[in-house]
N, C-alpha and C. Protein backbone atom coordinates (compact mmCIF):
# COMPACT_ATOMS: atom_id res chain seq x y z
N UNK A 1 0.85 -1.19 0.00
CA UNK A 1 0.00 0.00 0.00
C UNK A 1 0.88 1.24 0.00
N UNK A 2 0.67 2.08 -0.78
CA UNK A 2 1.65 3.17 -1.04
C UNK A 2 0.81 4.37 0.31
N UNK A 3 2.18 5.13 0.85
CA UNK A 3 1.99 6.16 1.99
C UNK A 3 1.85 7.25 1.61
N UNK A 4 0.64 7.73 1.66
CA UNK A 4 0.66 9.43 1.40
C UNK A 4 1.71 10.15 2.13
N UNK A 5 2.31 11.19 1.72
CA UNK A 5 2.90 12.67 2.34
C UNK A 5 1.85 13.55 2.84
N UNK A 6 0.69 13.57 1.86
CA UNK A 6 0.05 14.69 2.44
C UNK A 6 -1.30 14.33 2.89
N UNK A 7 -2.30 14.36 3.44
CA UNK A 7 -4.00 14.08 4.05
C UNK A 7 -4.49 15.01 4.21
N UNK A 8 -5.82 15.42 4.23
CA UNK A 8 -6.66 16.12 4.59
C UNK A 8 -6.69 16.16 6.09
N UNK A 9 -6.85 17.68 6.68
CA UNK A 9 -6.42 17.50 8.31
C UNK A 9 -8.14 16.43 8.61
N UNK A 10 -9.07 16.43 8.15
CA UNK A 10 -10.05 15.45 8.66
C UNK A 10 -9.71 14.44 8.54
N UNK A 11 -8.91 13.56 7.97
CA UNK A 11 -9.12 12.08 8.07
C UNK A 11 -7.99 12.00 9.13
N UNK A 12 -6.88 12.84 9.89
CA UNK A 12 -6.52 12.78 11.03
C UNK A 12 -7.26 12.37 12.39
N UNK A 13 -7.05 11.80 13.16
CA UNK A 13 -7.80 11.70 14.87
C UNK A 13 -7.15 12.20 15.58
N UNK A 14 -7.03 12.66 16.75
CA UNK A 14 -6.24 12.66 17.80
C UNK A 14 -5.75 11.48 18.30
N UNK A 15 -4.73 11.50 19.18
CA UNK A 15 -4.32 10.89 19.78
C UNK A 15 -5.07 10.56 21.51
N UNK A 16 -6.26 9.40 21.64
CA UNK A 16 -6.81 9.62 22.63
C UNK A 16 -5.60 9.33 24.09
N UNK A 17 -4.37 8.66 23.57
CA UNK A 17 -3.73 8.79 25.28
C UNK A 17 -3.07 9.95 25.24
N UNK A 18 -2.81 10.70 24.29
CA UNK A 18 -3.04 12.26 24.91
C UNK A 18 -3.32 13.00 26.10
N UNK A 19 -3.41 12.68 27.26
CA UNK A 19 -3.94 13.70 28.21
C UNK A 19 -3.86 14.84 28.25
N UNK A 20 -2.71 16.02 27.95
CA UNK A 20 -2.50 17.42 27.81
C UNK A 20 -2.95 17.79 26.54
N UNK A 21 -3.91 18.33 26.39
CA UNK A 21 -4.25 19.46 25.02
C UNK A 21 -3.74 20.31 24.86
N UNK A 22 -2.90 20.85 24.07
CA UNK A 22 -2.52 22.10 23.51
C UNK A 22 -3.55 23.36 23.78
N UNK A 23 -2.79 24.47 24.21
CA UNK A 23 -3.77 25.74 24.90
C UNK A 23 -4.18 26.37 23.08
N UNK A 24 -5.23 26.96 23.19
CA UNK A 24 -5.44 28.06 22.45
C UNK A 24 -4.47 28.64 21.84
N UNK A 25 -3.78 29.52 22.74
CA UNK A 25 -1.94 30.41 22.40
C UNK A 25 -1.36 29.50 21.87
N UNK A 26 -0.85 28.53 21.54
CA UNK A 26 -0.45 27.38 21.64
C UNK A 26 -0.32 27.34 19.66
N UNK A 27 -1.86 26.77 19.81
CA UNK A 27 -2.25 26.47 18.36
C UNK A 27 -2.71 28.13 17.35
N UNK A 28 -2.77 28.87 18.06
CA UNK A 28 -3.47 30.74 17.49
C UNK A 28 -1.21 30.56 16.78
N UNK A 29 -0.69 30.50 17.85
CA UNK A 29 0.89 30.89 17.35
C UNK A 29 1.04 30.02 16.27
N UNK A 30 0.84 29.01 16.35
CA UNK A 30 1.38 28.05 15.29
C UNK A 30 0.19 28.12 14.02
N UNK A 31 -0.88 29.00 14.14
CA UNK A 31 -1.70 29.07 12.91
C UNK A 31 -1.16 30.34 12.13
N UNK A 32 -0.62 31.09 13.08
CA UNK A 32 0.45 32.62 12.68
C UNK A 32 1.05 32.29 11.91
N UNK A 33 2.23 31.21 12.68
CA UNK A 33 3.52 30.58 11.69
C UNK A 33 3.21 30.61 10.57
N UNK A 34 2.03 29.24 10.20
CA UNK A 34 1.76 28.86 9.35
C UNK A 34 1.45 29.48 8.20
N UNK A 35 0.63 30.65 8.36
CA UNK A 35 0.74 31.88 7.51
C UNK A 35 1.41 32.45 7.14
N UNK A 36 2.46 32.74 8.08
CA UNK A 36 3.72 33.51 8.04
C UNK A 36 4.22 32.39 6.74
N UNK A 37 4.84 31.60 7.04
CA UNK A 37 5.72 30.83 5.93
C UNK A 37 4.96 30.30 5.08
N UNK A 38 3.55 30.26 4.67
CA UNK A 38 2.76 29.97 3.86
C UNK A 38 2.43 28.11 3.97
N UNK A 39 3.03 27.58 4.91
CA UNK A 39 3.48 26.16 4.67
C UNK A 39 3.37 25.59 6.31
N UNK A 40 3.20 24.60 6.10
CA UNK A 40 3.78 23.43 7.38
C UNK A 40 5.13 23.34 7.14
N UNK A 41 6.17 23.35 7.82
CA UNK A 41 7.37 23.31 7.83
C UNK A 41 7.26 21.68 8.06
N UNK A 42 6.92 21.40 9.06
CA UNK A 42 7.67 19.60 10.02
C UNK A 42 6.22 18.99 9.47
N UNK A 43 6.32 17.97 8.79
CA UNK A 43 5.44 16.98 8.79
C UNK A 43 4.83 16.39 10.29
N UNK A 44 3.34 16.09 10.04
CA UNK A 44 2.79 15.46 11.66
C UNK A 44 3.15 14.17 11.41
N UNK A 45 3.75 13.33 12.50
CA UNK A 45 3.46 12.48 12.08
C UNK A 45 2.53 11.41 12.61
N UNK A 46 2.09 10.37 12.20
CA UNK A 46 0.95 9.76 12.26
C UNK A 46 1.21 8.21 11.95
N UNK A 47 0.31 7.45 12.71
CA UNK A 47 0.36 5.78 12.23
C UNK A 47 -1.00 5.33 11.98
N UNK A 48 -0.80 4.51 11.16
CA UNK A 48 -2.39 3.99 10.83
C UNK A 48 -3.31 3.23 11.61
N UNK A 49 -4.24 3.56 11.74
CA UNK A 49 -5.22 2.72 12.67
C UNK A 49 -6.29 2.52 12.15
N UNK A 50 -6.48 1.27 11.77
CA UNK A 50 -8.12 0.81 10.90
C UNK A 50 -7.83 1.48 9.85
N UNK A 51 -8.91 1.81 9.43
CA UNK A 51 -8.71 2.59 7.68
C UNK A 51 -8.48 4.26 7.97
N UNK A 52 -8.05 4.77 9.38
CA UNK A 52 -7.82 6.35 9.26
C UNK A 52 -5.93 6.08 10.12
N UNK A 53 -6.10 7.90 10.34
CA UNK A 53 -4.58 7.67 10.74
C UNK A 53 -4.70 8.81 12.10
N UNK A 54 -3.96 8.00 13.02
CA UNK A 54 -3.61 8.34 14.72
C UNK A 54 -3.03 9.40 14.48
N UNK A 55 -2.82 10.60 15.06
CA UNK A 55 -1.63 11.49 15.12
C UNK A 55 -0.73 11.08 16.14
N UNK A 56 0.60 11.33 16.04
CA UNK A 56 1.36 10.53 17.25
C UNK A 56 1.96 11.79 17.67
N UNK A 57 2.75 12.99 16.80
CA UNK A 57 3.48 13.94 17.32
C UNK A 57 2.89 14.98 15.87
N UNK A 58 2.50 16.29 16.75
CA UNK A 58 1.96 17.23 15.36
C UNK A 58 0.84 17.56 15.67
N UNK A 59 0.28 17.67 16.43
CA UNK A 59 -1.45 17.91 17.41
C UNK A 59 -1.13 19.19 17.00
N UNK A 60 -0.45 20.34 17.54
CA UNK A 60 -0.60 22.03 17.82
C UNK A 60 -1.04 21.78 15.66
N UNK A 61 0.12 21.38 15.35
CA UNK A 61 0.10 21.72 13.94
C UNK A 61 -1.32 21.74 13.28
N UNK A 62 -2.04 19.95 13.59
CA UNK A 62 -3.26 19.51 13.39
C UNK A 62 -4.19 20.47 13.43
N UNK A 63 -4.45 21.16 14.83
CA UNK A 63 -5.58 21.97 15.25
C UNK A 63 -5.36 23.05 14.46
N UNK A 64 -3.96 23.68 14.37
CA UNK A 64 -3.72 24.83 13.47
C UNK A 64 -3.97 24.79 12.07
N UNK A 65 -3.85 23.40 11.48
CA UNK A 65 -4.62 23.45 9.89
C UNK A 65 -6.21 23.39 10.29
N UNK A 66 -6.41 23.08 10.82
CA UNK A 66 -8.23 23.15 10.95
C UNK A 66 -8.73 24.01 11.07
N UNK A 67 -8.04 24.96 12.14
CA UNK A 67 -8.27 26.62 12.61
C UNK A 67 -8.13 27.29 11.21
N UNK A 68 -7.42 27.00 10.73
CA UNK A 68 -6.66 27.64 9.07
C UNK A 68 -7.85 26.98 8.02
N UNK A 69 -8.50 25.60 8.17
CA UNK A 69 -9.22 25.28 7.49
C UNK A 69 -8.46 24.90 6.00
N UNK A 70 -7.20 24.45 6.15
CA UNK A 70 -6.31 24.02 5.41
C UNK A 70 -6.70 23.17 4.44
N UNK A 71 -7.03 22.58 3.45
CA UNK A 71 -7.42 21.25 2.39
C UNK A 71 -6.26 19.94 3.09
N UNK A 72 -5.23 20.33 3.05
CA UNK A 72 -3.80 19.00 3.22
C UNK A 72 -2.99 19.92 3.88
N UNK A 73 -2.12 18.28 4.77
CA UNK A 73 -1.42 18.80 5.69
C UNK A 73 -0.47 17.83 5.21
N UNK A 74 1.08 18.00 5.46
CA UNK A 74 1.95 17.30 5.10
C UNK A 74 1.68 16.10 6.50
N UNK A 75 2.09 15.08 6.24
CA UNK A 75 2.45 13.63 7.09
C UNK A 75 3.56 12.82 6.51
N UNK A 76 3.80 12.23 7.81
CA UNK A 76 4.99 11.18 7.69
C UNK A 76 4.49 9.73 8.51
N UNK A 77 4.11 9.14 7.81
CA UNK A 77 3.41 7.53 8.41
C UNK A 77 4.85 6.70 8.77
N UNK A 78 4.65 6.87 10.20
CA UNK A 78 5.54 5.50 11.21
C UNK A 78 4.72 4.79 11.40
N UNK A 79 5.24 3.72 11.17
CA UNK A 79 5.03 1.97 11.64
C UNK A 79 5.25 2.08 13.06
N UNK A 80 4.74 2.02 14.08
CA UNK A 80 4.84 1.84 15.27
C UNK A 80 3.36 1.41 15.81
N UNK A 81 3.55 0.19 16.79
CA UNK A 81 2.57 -0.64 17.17
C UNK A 81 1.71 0.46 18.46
N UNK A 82 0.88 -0.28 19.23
CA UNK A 82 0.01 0.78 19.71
C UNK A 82 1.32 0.73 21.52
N UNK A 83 2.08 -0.07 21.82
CA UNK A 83 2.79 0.22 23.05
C UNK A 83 3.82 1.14 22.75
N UNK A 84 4.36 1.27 21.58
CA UNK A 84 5.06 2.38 21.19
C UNK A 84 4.40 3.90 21.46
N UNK A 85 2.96 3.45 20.49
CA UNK A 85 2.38 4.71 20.58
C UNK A 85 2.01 5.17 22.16
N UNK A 86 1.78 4.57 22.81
CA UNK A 86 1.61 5.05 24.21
C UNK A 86 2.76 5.44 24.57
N UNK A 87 4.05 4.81 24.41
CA UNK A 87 5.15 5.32 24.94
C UNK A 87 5.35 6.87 24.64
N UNK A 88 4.96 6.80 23.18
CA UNK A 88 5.44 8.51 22.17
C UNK A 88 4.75 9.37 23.50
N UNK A 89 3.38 8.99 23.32
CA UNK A 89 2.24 9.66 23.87
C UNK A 89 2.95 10.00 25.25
N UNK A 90 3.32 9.13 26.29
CA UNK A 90 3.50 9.41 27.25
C UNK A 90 4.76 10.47 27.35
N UNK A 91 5.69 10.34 26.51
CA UNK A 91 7.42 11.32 26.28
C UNK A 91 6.67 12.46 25.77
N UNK A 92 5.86 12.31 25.13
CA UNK A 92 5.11 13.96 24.55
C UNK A 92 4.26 14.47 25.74
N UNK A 93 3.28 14.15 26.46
CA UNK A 93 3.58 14.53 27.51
C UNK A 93 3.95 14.83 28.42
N UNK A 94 5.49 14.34 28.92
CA UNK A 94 5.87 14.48 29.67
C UNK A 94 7.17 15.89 29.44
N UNK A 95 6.93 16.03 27.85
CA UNK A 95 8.04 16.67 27.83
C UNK A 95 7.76 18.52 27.59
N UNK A 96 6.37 18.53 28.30
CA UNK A 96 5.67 19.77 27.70
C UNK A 96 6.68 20.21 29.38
N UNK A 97 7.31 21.52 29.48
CA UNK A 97 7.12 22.37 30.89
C UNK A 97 6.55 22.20 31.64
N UNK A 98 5.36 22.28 31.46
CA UNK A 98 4.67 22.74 32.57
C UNK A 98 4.06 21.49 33.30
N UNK A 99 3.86 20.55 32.88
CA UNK A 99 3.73 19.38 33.64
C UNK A 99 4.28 18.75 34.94
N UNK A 100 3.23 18.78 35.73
CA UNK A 100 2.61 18.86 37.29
C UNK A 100 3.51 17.07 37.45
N UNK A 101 4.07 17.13 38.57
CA UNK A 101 4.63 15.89 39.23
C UNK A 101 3.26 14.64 39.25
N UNK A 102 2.10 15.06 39.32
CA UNK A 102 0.85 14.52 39.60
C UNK A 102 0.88 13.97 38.08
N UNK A 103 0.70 14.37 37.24
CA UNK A 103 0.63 14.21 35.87
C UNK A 103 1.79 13.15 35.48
N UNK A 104 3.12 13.15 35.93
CA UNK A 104 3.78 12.36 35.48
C UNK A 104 3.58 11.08 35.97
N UNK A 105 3.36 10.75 37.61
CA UNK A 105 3.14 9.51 37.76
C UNK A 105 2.06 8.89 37.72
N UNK A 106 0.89 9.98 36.95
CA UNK A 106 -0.39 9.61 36.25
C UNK A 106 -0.17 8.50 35.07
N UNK A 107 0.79 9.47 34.41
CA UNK A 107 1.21 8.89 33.19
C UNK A 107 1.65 7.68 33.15
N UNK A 108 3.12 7.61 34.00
CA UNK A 108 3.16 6.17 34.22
C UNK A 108 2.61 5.13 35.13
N UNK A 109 1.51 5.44 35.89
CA UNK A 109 0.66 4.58 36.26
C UNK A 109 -0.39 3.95 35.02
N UNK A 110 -0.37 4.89 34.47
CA UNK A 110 -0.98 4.39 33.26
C UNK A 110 -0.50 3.66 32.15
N UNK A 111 0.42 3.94 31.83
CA UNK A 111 1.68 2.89 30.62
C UNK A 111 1.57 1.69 31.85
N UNK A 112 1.94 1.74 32.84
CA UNK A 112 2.47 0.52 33.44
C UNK A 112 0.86 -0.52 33.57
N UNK A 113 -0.35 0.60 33.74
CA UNK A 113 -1.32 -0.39 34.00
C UNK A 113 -1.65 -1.49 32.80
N UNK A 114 -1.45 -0.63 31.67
CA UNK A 114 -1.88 -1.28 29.58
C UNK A 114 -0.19 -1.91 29.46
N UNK A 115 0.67 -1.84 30.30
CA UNK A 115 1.67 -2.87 29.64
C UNK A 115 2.26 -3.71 30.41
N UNK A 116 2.33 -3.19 31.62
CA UNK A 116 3.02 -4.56 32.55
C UNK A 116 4.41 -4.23 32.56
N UNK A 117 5.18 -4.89 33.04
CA UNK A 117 6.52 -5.37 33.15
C UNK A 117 7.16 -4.38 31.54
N UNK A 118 6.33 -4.47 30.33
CA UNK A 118 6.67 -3.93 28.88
C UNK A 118 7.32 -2.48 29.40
N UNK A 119 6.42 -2.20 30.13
CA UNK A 119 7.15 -1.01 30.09
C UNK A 119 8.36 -0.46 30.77
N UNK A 120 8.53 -1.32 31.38
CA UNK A 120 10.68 -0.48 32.51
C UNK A 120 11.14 0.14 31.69
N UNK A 121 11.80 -0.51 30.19
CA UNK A 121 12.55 0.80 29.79
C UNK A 121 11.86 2.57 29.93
N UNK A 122 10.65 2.54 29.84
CA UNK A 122 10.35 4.00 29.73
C UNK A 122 10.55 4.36 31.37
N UNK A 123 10.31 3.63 32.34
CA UNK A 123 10.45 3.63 33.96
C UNK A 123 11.73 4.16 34.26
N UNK A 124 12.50 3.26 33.45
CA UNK A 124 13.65 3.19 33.57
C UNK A 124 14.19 4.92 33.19
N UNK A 125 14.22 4.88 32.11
CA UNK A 125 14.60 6.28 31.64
C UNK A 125 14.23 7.93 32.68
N UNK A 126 13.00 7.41 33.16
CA UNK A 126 12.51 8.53 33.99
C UNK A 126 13.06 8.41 35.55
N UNK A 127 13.36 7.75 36.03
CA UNK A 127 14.18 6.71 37.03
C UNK A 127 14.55 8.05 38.14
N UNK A 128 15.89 9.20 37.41
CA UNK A 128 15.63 10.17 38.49
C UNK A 128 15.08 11.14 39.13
N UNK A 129 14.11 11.09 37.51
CA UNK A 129 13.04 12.36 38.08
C UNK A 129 11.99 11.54 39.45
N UNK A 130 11.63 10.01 39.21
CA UNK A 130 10.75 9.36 39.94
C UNK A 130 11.23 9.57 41.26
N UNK A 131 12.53 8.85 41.13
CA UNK A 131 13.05 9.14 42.90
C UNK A 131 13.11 10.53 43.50
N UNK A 132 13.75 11.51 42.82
CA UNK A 132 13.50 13.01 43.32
C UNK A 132 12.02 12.95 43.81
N UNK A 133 10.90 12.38 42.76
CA UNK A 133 9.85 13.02 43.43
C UNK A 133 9.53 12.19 44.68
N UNK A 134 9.95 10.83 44.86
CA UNK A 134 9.35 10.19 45.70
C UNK A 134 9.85 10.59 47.29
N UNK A 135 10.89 11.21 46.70
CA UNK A 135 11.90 11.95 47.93
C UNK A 135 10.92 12.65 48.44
N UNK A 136 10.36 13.79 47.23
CA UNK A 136 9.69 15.03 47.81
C UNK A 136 8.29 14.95 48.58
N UNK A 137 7.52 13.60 48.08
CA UNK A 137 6.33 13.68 49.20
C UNK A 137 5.95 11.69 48.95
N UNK A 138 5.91 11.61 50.41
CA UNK A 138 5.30 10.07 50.63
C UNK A 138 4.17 9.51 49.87
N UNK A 139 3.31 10.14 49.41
CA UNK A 139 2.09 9.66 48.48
C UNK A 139 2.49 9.61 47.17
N UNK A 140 3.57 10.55 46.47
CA UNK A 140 3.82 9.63 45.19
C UNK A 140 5.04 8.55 45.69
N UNK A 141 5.64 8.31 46.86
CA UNK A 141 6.81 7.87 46.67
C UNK A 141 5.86 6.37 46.66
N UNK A 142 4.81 5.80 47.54
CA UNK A 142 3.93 5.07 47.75
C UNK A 142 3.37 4.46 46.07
N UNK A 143 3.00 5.56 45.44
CA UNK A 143 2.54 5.41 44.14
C UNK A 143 3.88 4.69 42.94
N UNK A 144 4.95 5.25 43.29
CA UNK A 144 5.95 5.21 42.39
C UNK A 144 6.33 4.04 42.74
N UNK A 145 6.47 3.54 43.78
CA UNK A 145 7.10 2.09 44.75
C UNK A 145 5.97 0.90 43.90
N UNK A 146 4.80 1.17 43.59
CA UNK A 146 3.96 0.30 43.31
C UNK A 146 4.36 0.24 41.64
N UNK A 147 4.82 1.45 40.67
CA UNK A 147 5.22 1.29 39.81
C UNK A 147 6.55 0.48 39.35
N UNK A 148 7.38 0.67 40.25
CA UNK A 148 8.92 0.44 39.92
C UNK A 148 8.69 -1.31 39.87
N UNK A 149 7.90 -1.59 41.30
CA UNK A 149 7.61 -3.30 41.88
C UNK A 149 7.29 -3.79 40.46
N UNK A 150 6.40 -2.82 39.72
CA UNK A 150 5.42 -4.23 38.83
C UNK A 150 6.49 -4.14 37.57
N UNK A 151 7.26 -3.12 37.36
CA UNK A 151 8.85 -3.38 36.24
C UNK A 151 9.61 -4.03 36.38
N UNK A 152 9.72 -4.78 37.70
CA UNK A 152 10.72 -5.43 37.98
C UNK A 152 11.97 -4.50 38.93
N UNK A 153 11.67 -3.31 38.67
CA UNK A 153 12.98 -2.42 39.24
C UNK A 153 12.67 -2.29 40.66
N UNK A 154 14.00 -2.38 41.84
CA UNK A 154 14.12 -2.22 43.12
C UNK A 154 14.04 -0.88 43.60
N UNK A 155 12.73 -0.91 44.19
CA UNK A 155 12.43 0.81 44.66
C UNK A 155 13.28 1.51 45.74
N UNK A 156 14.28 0.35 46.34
CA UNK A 156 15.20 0.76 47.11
C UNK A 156 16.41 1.31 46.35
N UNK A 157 16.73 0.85 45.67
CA UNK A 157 17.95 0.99 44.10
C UNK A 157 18.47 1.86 43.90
């Protein structure tokens, strides 16, 4: 099956493990850009699901061709299975600023609940932000201890 470059921003979805939406300011700036340079610069990219396509990274962009009322948006179709895509999902959230300590071990309470043990490497990777926080207050350290256990990783460690 040959991969489009470009789609109509409707046959896009969101990404439902998404939890953080892009603000207003957010997507108003990036509909500016878009004007400004006449173009999408970065392809969204996206994986296929059923007969439409997931957005995985490219949401501000997404909302900003819709706001724009754009015909086509450039894409780049990755092959990545749906524990990947949760992983993306979860690093894209986690990698916005402003994201609340609450939010992160939301997040990985959640990867860890849909994967099990699958997930340590991403545990793993986040490893010193987890302990800093578990340092900082007993109810995530409680929360995080229950995460690390079901990866296999020693919450004493």
């Amino acid at each position: 099956m040959n991969n489009p470059t470009v789609l109509q921003p409707s046959k896009l979805v969101r990404n439902s493990r998404r939890l953080a939406r892009p603000g207003q300011a957010q997507v108003d700036t990036m509909a500016a850009s878009i004007q400004s340079l006449g173009m999408i610069v970065e392809p969204i990219q996206v994986r296929r699901v059923g007969n439409g396509y997931e957005i995985v990274d490219g949401e501000v962009r997404w909302l900003a061709a819709l706001q724009l009322k754009l015909d086509i948006v450039p894409v780049e179709i990755i092959l990545i299975d749906e524990q990947e895509s949760a992983a993306a999902s979860l690093m894209l959230n986690m990698e916005r600023e402003s994201i609340a300590p609450e939010e992160v071990v939301s997040n990985l309470e959640r990867l860890v609940s849909e994967f099990g043990a699958d997930a340590a490497e991403i545990v793993t990777e986040r490893l010193p932000e987890l302990r800093e926080l578990a340092q900082a207050s007993p109810e995530f350290k409680d929360r995080i201890d229950v995460v690390l256990v079901i990866c296999k990783i020693d919450p004493q460690g």
